[in-house]
Protein backbone atom coordinates (compact mmCIF):
# COMPACT_ATOMS: atom_id res chain seq x y z
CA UNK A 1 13.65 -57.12 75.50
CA UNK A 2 10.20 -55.21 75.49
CA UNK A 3 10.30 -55.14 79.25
CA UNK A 4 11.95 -51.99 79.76
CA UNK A 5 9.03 -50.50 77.55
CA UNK A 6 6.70 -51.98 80.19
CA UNK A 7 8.70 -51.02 83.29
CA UNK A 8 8.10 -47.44 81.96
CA UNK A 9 4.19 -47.84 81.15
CA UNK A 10 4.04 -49.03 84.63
CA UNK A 11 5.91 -46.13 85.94
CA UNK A 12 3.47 -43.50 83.74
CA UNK A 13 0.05 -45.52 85.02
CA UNK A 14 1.44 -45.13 88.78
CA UNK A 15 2.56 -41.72 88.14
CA UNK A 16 -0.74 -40.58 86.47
CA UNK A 17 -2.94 -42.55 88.97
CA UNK A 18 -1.55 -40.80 92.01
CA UNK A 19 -1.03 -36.92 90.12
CA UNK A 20 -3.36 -34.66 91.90
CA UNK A 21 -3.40 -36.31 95.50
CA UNK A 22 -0.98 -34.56 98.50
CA UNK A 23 2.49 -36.12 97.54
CA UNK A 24 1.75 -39.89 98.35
CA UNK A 25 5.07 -41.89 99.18
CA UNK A 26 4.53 -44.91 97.06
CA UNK A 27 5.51 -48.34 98.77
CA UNK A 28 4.09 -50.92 96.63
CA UNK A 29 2.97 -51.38 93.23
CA UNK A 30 1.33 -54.77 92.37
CA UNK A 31 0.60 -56.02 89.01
CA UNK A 32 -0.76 -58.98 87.15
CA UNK A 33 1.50 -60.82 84.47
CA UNK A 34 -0.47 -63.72 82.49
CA UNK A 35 1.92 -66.66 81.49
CA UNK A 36 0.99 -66.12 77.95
CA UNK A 37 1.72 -62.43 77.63
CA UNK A 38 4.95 -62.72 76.47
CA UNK A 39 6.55 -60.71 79.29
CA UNK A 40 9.28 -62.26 81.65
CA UNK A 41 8.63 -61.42 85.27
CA UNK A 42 12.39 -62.04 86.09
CA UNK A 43 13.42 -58.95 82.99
CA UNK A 44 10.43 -56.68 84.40
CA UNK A 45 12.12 -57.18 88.30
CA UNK A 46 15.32 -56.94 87.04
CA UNK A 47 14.84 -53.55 85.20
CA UNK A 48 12.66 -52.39 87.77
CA UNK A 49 15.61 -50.60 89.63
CA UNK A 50 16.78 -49.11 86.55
CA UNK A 51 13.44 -47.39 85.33
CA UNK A 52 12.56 -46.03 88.55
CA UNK A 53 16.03 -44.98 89.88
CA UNK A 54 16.12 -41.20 90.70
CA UNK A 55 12.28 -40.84 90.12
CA UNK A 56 9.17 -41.11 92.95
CA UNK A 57 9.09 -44.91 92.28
CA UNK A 58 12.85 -45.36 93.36
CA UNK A 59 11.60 -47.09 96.97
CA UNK A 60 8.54 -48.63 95.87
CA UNK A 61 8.83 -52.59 95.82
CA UNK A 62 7.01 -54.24 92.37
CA UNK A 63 4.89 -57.40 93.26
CA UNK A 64 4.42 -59.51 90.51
CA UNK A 65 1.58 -62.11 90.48
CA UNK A 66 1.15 -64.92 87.66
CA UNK A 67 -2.25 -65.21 86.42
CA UNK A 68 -2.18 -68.75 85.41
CA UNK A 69 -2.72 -69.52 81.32
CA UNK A 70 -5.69 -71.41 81.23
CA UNK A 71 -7.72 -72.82 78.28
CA UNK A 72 -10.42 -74.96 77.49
CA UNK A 73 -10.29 -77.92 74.92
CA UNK A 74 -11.91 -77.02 72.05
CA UNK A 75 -12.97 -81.22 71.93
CA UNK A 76 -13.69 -82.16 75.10
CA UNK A 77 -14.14 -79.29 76.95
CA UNK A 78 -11.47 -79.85 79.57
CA UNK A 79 -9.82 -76.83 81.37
CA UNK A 80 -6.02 -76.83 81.25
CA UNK A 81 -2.90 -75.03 81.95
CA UNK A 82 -1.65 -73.87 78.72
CA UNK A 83 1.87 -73.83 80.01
CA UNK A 84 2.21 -76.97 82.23
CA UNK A 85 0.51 -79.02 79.55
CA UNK A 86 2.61 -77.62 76.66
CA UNK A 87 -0.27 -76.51 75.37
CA UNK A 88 -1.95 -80.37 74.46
CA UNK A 89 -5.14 -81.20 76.89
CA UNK A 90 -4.28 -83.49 78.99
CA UNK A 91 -7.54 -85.02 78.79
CA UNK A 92 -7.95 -86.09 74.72
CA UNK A 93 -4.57 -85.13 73.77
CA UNK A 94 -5.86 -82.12 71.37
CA UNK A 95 -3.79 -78.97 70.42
CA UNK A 96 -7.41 -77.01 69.94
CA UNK A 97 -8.32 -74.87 72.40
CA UNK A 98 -9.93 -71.42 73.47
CA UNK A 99 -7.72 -69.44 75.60
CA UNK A 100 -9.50 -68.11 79.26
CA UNK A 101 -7.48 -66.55 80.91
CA UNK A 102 -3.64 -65.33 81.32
CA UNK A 103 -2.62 -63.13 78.35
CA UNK A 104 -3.49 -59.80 79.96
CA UNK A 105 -0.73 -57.69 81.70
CA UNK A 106 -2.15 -54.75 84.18
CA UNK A 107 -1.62 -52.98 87.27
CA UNK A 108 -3.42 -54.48 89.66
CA UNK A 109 -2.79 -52.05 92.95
CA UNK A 110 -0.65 -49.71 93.96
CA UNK A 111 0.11 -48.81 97.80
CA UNK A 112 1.03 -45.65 99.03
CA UNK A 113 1.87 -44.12 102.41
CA UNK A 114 -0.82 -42.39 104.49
CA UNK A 115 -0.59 -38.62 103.70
């Protein structure tokens, strides 16, 4: 389960991206989780209690938006999801593809309280 590993990058990027500014409560942080990057939203909400428990993160809420894993067929030039279509276009039927979008994991925002 690489998810805890993530959990605590997120924690460091929040951490490092508010250092310096007058003690910001942080509410919210939203990130971006591609269905093909290999992480599992429901492990990264589940262990986000854990990782942040005790620290400046323990009341912030984690958003988690799915960036959709589309492709285009390397044959026909149809865009597909990756995922719904088990990975076949639904247009031609062909495995080949090029990957657009959804691999990526990243914070996207992160909300604080007004100082």
């Amino acid at each position: 389960m690489h998810e805890i590993g993530i959990a605590r990058q997120i924690v460091r990027v929040v951490e490092e991206a508010v250092r310096g500014q007058e003690a910001p409560a942080v509410r919210e942080v939203v990130v971006d989780c591609g269905e093909l990057s290999l992480v599992i939203p429901e492990y990264l909400e589940k262990l986000w209690p854990v990782v942040t428990k005790g620290g400046f993160l323990q009341e912030a809420r984690l958003v988690i938006h799915t960036v959709p894993g589309l492709a285009e067929c390397d044959d026909c030039d149809e865009i597909f999801n990756v995922v719904a279509q088990e990975g076949r276009c639904p247009n031609c039927g062909s495995f080949r593809k090029t990957v657009l979008s959804g691999k990526d994991f990243s914070v996207r925002e992160i909300h604080t309280d007004p100082a």
